[in-house]
PDB file of N, CA and C in Angstrom:
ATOM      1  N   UNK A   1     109.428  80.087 141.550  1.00  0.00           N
ATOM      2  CA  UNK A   1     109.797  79.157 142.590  1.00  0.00           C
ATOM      3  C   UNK A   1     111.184  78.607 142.315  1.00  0.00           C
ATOM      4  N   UNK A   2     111.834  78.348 143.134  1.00  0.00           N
ATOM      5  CA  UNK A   2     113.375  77.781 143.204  1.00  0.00           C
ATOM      6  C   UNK A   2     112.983  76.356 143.331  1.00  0.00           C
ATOM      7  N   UNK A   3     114.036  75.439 141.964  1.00  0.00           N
ATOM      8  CA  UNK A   3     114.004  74.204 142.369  1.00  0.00           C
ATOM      9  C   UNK A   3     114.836  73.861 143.553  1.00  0.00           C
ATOM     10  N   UNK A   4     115.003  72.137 142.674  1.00  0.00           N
ATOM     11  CA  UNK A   4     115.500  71.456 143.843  1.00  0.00           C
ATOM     12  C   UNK A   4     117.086  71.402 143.403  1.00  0.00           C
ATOM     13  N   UNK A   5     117.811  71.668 142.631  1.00  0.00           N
ATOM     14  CA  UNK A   5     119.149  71.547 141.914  1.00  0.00           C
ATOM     15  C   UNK A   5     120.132  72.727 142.696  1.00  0.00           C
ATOM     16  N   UNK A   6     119.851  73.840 142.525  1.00  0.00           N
ATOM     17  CA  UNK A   6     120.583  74.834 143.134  1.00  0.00           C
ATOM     18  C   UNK A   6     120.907  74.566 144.835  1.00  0.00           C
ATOM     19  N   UNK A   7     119.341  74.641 144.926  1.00  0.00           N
ATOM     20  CA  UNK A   7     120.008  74.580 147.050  1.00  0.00           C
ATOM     21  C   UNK A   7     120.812  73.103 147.212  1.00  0.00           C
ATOM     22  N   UNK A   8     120.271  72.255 146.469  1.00  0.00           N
ATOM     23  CA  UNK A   8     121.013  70.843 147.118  1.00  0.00           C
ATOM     24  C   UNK A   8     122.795  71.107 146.503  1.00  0.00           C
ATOM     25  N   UNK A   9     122.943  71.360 145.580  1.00  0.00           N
ATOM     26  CA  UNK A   9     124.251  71.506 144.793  1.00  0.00           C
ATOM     27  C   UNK A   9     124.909  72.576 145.997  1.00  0.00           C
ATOM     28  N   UNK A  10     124.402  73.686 146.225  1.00  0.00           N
ATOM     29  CA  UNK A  10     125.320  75.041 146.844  1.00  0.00           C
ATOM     30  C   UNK A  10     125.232  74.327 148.560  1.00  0.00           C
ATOM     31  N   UNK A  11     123.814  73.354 148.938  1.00  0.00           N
ATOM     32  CA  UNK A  11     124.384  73.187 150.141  1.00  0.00           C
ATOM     33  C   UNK A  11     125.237  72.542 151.104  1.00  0.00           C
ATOM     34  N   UNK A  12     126.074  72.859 152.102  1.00  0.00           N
ATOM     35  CA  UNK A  12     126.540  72.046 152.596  1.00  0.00           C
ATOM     36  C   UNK A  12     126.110  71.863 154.272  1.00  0.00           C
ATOM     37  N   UNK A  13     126.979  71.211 155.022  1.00  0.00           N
ATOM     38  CA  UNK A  13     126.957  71.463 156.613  1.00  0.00           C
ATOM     39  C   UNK A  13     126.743  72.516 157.362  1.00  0.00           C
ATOM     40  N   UNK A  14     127.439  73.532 157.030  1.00  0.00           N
ATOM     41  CA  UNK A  14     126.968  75.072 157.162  1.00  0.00           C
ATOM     42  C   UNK A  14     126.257  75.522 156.973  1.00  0.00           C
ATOM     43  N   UNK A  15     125.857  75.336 156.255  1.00  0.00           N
ATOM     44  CA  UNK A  15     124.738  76.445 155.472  1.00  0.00           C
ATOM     45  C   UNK A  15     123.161  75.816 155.269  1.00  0.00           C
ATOM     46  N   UNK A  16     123.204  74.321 155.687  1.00  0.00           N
ATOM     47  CA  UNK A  16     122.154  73.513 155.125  1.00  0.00           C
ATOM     48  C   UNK A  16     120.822  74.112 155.920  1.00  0.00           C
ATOM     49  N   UNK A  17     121.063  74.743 157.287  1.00  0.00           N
ATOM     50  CA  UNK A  17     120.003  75.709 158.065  1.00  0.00           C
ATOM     51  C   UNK A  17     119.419  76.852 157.189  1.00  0.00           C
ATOM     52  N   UNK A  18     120.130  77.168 156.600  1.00  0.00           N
ATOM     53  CA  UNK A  18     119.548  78.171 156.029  1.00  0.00           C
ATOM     54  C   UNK A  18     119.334  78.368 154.275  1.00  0.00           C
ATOM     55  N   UNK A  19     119.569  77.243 153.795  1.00  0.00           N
ATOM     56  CA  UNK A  19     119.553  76.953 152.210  1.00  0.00           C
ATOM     57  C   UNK A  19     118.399  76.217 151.834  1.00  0.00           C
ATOM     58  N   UNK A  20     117.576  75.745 153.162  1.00  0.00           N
ATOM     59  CA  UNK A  20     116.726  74.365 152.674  1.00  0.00           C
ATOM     60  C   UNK A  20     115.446  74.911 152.504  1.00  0.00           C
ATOM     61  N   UNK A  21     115.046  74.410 151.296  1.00  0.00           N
ATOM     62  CA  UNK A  21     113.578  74.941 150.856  1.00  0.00           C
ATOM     63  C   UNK A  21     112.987  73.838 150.959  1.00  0.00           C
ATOM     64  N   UNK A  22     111.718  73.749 150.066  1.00  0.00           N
ATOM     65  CA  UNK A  22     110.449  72.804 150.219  1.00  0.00           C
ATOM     66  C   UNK A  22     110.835  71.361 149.844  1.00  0.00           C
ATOM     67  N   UNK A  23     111.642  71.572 148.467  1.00  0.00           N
ATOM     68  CA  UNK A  23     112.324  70.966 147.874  1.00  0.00           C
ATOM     69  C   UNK A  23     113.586  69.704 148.235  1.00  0.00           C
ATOM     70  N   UNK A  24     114.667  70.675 148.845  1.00  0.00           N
ATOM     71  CA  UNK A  24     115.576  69.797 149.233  1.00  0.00           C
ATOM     72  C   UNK A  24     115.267  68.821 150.475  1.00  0.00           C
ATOM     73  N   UNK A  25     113.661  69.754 151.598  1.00  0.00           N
ATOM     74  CA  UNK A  25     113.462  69.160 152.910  1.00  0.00           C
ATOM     75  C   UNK A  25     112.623  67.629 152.468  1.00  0.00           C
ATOM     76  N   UNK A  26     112.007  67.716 151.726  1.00  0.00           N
ATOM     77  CA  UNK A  26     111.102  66.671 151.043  1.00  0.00           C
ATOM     78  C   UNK A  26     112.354  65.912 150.968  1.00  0.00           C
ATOM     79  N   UNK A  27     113.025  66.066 150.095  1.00  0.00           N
ATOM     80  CA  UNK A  27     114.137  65.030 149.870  1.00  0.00           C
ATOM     81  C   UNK A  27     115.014  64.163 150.861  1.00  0.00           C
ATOM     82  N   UNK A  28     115.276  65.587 151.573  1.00  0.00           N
ATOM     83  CA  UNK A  28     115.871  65.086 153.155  1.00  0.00           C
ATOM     84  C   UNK A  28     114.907  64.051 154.447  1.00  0.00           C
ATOM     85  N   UNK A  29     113.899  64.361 154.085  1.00  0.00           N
ATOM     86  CA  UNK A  29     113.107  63.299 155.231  1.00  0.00           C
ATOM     87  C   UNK A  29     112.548  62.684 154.305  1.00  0.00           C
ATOM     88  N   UNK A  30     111.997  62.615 152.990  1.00  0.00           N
ATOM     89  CA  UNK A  30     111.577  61.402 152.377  1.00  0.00           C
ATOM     90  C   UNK A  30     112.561  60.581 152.342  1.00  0.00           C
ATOM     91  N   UNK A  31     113.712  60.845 151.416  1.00  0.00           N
ATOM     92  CA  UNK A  31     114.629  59.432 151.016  1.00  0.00           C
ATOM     93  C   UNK A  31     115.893  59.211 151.975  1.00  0.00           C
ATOM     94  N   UNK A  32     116.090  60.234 152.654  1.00  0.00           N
ATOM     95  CA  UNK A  32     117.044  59.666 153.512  1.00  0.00           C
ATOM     96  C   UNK A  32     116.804  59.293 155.253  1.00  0.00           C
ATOM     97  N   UNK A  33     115.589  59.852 155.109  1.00  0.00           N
ATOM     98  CA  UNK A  33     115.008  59.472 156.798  1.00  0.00           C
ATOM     99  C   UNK A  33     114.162  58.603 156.654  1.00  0.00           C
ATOM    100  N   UNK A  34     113.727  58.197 155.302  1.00  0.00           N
ATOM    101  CA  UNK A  34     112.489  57.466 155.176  1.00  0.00           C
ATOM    102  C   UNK A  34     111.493  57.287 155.988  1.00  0.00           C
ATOM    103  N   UNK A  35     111.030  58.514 155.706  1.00  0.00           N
ATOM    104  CA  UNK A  35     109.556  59.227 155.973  1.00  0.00           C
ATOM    105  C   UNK A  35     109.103  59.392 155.496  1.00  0.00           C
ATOM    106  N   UNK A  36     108.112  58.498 154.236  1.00  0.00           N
ATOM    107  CA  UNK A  36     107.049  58.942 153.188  1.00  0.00           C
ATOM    108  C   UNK A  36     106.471  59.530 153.354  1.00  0.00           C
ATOM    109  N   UNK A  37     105.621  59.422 154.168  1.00  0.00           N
ATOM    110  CA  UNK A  37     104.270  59.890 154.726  1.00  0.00           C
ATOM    111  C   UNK A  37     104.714  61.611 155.059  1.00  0.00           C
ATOM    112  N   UNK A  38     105.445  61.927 155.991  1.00  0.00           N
ATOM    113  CA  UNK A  38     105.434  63.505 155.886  1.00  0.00           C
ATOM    114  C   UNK A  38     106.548  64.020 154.421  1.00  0.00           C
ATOM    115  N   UNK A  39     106.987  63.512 153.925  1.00  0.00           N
ATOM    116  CA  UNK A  39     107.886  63.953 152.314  1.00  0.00           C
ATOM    117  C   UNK A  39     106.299  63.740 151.669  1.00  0.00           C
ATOM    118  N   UNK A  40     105.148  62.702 151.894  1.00  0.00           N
ATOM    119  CA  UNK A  40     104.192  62.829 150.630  1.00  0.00           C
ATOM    120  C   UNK A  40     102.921  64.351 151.350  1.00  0.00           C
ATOM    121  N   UNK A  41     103.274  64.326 152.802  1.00  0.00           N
ATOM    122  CA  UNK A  41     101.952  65.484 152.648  1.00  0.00           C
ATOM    123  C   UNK A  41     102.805  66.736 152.237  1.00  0.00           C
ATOM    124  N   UNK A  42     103.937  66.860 152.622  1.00  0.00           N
ATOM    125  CA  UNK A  42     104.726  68.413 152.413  1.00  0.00           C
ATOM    126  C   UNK A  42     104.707  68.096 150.555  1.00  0.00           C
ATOM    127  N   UNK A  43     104.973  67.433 149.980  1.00  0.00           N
ATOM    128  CA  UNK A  43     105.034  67.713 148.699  1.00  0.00           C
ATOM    129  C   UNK A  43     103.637  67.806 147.912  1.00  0.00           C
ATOM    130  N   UNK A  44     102.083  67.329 148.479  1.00  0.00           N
ATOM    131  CA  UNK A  44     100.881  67.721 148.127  1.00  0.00           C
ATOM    132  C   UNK A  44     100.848  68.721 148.509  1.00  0.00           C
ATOM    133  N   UNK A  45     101.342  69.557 149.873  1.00  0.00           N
ATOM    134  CA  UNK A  45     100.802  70.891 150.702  1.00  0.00           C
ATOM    135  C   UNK A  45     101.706  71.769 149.625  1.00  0.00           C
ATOM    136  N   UNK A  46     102.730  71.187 148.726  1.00  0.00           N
ATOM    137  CA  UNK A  46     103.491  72.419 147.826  1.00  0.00           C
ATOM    138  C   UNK A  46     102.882  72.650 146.547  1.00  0.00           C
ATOM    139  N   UNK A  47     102.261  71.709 146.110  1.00  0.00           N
ATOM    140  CA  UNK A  47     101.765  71.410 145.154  1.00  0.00           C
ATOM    141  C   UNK A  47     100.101  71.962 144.514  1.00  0.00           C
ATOM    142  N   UNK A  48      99.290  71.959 146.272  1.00  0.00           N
ATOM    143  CA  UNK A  48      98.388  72.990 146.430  1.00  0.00           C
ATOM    144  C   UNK A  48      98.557  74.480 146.677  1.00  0.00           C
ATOM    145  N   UNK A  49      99.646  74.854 147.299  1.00  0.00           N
ATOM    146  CA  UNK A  49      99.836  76.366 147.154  1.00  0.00           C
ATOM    147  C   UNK A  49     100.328  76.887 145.670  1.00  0.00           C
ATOM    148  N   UNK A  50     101.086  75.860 144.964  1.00  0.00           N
ATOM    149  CA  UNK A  50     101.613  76.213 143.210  1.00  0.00           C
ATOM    150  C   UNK A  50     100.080  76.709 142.660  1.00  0.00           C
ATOM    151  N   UNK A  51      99.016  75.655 142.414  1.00  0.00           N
ATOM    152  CA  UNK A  51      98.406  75.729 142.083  1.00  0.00           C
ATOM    153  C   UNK A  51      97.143  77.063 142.533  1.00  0.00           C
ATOM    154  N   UNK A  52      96.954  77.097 143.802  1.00  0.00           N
ATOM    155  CA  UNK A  52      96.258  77.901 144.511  1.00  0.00           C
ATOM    156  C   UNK A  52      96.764  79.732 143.721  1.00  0.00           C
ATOM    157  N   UNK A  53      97.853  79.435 143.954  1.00  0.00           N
ATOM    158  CA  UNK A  53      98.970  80.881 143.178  1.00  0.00           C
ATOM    159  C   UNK A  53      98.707  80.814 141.642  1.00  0.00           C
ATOM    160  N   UNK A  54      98.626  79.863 141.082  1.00  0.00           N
ATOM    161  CA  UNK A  54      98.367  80.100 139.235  1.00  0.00           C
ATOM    162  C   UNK A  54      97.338  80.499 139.388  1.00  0.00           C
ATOM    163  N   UNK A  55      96.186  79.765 140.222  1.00  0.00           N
ATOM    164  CA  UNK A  55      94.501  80.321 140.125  1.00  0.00           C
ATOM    165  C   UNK A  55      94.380  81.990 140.323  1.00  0.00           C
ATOM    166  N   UNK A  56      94.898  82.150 141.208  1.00  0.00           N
ATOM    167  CA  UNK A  56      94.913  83.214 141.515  1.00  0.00           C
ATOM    168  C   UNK A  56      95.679  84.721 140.776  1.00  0.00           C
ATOM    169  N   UNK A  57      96.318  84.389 140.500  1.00  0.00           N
ATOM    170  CA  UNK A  57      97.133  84.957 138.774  1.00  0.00           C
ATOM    171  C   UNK A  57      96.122  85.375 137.813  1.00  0.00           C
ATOM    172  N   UNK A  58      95.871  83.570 137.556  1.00  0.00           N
ATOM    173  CA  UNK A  58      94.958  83.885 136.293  1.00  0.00           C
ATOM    174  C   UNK A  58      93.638  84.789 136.714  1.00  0.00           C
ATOM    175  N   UNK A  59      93.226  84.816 137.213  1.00  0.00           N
ATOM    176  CA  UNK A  59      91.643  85.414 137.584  1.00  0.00           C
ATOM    177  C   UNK A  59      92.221  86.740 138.222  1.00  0.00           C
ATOM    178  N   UNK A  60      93.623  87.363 138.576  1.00  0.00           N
ATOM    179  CA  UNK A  60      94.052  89.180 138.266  1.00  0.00           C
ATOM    180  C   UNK A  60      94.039  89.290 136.832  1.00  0.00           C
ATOM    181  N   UNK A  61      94.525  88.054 136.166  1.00  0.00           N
ATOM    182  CA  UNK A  61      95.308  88.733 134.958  1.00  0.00           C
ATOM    183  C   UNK A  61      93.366  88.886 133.988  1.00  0.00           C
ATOM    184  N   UNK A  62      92.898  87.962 133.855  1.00  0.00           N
ATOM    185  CA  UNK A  62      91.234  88.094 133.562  1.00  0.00           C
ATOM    186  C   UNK A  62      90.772  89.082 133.866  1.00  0.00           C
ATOM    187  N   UNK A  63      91.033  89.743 135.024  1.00  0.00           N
ATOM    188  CA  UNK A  63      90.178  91.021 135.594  1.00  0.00           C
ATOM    189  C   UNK A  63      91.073  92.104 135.264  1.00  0.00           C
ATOM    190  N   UNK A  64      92.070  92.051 134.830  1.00  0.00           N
ATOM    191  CA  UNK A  64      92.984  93.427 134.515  1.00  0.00           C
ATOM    192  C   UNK A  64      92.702  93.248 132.771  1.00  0.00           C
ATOM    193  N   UNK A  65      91.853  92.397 132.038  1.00  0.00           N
ATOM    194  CA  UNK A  65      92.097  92.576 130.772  1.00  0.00           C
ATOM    195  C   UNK A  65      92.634  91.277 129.916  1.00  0.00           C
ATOM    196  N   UNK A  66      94.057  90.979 130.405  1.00  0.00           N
ATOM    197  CA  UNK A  66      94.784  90.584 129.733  1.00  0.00           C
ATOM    198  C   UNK A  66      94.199  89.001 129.514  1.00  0.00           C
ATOM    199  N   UNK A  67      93.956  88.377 128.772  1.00  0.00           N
ATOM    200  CA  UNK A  67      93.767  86.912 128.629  1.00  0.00           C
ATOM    201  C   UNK A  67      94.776  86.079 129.363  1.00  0.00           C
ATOM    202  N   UNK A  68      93.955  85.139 130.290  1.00  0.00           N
ATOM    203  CA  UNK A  68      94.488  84.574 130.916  1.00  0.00           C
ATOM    204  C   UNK A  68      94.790  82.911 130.366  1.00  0.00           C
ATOM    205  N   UNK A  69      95.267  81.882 130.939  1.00  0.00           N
ATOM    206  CA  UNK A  69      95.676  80.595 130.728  1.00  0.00           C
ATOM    207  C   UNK A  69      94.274  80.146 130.233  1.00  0.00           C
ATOM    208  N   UNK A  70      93.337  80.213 131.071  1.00  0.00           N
ATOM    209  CA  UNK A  70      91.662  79.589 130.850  1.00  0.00           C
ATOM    210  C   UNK A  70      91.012  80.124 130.506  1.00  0.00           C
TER     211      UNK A  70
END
């Protein structure tokens, strides 16, 4: 996953359409639109797919053999 350092640093006016990930948008409507409430569900809704994706890892990597995290 790409943090939040790269796109905010490389973006500007131009480019901010097409540079903005989960990351920088959270940032952009949490602290500068002050919009908690959708910056706090988009950053739980990112936070459940991270996790949803490790689960899911671990239990290929279990079934292919290899010892997994759990």
């Amino acid at each position: 996953m790409i943090g939040f350092d790269r796109p905010y640093i490389l973006g500007n006016q131009q480019v901010k359409d097409f540079s903005d990930v989960i990351s920088t948008y959270v940032y952009r409507v949490g602290l500068q639109s002050s919009r908690y409430n959708i910056a706090t569900a988009v950053g739980l809704f990112q936070s459940v797919v991270g996790l949803v994706f490790l689960s899911v890892t671990n239990w290929i990597a279990n079934k292919s053999g290899e010892q997994g995290i759990w």
